[in-house]
PDB file of N, CA and C in Angstrom:
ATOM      1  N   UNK A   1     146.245 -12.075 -15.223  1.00  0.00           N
ATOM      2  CA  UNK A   1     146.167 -11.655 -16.615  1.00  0.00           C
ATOM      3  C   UNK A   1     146.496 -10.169 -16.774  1.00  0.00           C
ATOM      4  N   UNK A   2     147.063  -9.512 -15.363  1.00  0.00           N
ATOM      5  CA  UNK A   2     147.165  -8.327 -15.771  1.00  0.00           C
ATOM      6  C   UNK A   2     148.507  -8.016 -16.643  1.00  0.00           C
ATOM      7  N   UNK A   3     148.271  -7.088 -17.231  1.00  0.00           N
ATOM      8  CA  UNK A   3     149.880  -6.542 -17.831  1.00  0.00           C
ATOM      9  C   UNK A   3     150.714  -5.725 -16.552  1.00  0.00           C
ATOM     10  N   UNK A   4     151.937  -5.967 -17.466  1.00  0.00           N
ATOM     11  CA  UNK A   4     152.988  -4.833 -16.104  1.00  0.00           C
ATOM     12  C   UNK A   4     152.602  -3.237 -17.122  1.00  0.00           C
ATOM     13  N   UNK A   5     152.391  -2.212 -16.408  1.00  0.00           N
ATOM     14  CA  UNK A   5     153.061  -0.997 -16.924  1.00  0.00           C
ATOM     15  C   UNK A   5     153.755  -0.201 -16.010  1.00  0.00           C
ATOM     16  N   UNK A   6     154.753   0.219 -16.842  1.00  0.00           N
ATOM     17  CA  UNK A   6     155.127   1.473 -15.729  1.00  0.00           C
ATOM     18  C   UNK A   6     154.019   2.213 -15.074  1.00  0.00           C
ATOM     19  N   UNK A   7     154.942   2.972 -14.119  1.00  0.00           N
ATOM     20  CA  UNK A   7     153.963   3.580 -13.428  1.00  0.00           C
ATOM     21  C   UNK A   7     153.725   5.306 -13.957  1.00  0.00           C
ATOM     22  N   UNK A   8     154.324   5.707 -14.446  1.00  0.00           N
ATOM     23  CA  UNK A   8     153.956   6.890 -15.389  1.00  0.00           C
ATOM     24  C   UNK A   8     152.871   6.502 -16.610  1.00  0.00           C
ATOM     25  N   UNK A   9     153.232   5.230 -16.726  1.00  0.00           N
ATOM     26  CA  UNK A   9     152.151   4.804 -18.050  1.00  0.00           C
ATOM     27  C   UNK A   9     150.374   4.514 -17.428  1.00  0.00           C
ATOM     28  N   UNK A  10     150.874   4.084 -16.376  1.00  0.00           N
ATOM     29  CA  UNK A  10     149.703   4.100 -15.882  1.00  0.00           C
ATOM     30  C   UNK A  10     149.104   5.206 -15.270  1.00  0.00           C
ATOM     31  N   UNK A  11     149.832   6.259 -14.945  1.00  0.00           N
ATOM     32  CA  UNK A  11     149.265   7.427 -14.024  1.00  0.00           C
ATOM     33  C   UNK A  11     148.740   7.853 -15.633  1.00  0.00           C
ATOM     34  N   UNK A  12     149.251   7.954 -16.800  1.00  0.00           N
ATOM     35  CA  UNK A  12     148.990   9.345 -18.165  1.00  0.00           C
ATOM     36  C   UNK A  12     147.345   7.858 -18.545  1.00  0.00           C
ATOM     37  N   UNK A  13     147.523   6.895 -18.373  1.00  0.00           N
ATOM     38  CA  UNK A  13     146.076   6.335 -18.914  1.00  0.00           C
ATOM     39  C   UNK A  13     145.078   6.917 -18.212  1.00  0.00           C
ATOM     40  N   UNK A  14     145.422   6.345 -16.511  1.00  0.00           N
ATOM     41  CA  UNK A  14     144.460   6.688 -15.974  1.00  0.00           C
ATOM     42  C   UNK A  14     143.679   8.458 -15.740  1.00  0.00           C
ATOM     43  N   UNK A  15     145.212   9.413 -16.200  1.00  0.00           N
ATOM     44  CA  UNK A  15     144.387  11.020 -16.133  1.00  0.00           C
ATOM     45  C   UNK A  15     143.442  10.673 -17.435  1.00  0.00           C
ATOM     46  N   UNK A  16     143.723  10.105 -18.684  1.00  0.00           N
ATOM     47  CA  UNK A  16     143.353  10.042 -19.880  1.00  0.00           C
ATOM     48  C   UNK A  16     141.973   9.363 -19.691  1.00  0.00           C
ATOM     49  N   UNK A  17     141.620   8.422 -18.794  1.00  0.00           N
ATOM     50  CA  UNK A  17     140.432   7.863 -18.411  1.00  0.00           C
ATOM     51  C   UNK A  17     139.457   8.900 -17.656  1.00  0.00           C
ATOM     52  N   UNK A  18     140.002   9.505 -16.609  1.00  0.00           N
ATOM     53  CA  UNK A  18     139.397  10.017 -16.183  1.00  0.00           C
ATOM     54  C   UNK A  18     138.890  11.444 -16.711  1.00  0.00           C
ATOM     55  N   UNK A  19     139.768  12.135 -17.578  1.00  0.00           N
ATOM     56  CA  UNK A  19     138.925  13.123 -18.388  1.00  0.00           C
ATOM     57  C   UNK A  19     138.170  12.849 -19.079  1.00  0.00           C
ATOM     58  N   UNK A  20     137.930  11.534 -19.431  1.00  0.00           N
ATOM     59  CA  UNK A  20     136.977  11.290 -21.025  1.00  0.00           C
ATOM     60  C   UNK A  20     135.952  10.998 -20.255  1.00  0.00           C
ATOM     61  N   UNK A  21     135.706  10.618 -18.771  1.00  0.00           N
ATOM     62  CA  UNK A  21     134.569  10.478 -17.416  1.00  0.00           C
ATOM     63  C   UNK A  21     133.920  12.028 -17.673  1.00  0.00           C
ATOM     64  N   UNK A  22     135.243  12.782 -16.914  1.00  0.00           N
ATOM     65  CA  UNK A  22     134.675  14.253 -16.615  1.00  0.00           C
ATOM     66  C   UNK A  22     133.995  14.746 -18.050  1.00  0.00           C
ATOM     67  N   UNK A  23     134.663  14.811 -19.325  1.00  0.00           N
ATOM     68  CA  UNK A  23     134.204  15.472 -20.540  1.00  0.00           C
ATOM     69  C   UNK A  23     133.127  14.471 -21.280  1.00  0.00           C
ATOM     70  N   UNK A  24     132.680  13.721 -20.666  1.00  0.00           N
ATOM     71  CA  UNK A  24     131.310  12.696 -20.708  1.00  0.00           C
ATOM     72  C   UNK A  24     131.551  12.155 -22.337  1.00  0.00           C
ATOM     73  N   UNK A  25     132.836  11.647 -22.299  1.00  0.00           N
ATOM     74  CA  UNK A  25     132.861  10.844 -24.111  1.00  0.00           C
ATOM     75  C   UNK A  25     133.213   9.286 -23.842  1.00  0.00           C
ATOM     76  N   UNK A  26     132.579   8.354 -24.306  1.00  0.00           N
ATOM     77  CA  UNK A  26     132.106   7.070 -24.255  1.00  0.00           C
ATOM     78  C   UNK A  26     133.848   6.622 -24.364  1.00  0.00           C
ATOM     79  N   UNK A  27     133.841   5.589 -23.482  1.00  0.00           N
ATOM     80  CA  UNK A  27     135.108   5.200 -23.075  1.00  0.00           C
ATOM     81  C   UNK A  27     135.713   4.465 -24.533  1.00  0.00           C
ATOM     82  N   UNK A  28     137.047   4.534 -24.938  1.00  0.00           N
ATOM     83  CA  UNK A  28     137.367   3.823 -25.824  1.00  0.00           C
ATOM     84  C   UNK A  28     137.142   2.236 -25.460  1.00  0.00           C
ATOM     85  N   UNK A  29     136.851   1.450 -26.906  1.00  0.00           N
ATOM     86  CA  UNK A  29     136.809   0.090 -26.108  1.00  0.00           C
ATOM     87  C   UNK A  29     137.848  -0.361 -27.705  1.00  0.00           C
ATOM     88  N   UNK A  30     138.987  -0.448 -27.327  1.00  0.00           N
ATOM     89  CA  UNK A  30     139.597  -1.056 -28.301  1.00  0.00           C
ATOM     90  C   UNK A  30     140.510  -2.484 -28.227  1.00  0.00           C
ATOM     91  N   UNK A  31     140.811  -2.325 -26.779  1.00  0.00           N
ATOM     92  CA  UNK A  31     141.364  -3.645 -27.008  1.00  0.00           C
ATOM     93  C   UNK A  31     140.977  -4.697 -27.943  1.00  0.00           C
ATOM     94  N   UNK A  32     141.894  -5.649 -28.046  1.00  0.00           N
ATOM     95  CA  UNK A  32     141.515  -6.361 -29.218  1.00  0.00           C
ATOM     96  C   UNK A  32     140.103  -7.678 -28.837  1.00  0.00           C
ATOM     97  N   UNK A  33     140.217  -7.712 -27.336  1.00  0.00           N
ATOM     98  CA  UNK A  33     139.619  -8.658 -27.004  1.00  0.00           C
ATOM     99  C   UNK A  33     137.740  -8.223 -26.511  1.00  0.00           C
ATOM    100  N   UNK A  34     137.744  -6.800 -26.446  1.00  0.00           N
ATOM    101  CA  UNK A  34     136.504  -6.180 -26.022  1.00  0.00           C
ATOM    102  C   UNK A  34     136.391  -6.234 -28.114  1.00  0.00           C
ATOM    103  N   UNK A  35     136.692  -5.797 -29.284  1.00  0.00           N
ATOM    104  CA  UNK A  35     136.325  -6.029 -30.597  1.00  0.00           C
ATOM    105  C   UNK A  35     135.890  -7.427 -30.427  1.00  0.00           C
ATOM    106  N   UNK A  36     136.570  -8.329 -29.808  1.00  0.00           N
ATOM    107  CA  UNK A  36     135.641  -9.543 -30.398  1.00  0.00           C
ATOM    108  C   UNK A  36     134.580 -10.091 -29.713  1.00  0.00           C
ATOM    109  N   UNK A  37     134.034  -9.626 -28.542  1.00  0.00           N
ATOM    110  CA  UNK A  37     132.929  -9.566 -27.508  1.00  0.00           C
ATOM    111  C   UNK A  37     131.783  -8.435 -28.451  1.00  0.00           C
ATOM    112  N   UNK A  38     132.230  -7.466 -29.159  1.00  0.00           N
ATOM    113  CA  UNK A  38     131.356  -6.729 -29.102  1.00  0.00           C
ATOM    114  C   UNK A  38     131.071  -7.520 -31.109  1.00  0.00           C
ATOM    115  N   UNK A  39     131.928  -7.796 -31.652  1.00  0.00           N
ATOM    116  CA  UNK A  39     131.748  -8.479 -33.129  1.00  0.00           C
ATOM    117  C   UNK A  39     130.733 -10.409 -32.808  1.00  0.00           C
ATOM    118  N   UNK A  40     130.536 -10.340 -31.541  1.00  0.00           N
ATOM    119  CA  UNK A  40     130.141 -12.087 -31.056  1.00  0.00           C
ATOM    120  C   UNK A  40     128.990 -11.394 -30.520  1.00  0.00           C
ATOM    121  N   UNK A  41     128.682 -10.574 -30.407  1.00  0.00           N
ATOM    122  CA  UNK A  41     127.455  -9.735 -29.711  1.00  0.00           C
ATOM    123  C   UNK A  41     126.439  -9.590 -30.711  1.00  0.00           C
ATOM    124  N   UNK A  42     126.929  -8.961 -31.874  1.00  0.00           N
ATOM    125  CA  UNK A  42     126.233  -8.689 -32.977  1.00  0.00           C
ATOM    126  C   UNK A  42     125.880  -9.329 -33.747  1.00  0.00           C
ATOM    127  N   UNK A  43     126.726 -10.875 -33.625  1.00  0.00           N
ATOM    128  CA  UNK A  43     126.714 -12.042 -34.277  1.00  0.00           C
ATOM    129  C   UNK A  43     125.057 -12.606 -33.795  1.00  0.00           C
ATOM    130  N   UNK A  44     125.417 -12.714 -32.739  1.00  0.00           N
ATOM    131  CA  UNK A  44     124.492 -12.935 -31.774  1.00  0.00           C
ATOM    132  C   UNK A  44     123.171 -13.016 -32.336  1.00  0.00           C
ATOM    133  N   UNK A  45     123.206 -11.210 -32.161  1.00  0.00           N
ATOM    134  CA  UNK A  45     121.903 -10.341 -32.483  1.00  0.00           C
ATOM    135  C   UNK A  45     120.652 -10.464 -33.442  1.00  0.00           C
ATOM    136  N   UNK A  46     122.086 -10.745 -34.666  1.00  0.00           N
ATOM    137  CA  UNK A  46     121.467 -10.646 -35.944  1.00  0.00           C
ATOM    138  C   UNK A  46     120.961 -12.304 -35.997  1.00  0.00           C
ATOM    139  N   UNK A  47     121.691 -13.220 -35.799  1.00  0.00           N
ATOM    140  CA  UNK A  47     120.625 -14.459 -35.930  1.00  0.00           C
ATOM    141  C   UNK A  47     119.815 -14.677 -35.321  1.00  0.00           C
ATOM    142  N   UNK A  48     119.677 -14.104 -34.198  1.00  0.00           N
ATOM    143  CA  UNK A  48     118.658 -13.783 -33.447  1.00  0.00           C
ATOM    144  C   UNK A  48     117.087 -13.296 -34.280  1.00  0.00           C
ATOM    145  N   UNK A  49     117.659 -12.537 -34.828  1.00  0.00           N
ATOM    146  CA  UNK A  49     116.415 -11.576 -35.518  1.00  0.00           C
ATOM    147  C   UNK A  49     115.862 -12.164 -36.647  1.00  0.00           C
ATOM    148  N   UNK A  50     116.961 -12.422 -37.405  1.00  0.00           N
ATOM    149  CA  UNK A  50     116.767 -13.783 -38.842  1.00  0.00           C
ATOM    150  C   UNK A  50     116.103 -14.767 -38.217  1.00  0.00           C
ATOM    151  N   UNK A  51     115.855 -15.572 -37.046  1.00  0.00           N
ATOM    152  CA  UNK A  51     115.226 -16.650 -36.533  1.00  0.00           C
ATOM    153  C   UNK A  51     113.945 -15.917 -36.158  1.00  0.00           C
ATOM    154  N   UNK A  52     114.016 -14.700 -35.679  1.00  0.00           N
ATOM    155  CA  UNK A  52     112.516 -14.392 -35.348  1.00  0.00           C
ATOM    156  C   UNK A  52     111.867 -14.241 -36.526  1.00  0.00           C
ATOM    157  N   UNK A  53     112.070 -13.222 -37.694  1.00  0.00           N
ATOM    158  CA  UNK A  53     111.825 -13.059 -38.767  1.00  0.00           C
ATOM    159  C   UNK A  53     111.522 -14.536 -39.593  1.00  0.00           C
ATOM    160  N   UNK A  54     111.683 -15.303 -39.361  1.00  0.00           N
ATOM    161  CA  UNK A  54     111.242 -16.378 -40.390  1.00  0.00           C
ATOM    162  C   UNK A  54     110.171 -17.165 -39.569  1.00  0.00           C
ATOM    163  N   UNK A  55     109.811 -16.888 -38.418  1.00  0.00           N
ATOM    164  CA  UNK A  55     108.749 -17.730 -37.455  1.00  0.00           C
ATOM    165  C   UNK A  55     107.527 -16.769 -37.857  1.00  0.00           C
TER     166      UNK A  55
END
């Protein structure tokens, strides 16, 4: 499932990863497929809480 990238594309992500490590800022999560893990998460959550809330 991996993608191809060049290999310049991959060296400028990975410096780009690794400064946002060193300068301690929360990793982007944008792919489209981490949005719908994190929108099924919350889904989750909240009926979760609506089910506790009514017991």
């Amino acid at each position: 499932m991996s993608h191809y990238q060049s290999k310049s594309a991959y060296f400028e992500v990975r410096a780009e990863v690794r400064s946002n490590i060193l300068a301690g800022k929360p990793m982007p999560r944008s792919r489209p497929e981490d949005i719908r893990n994190a929108n099924a998460r919350r889904e989750i959550e909240r009926r979760r809480m609506e089910r506790e809330s009514k017991e």
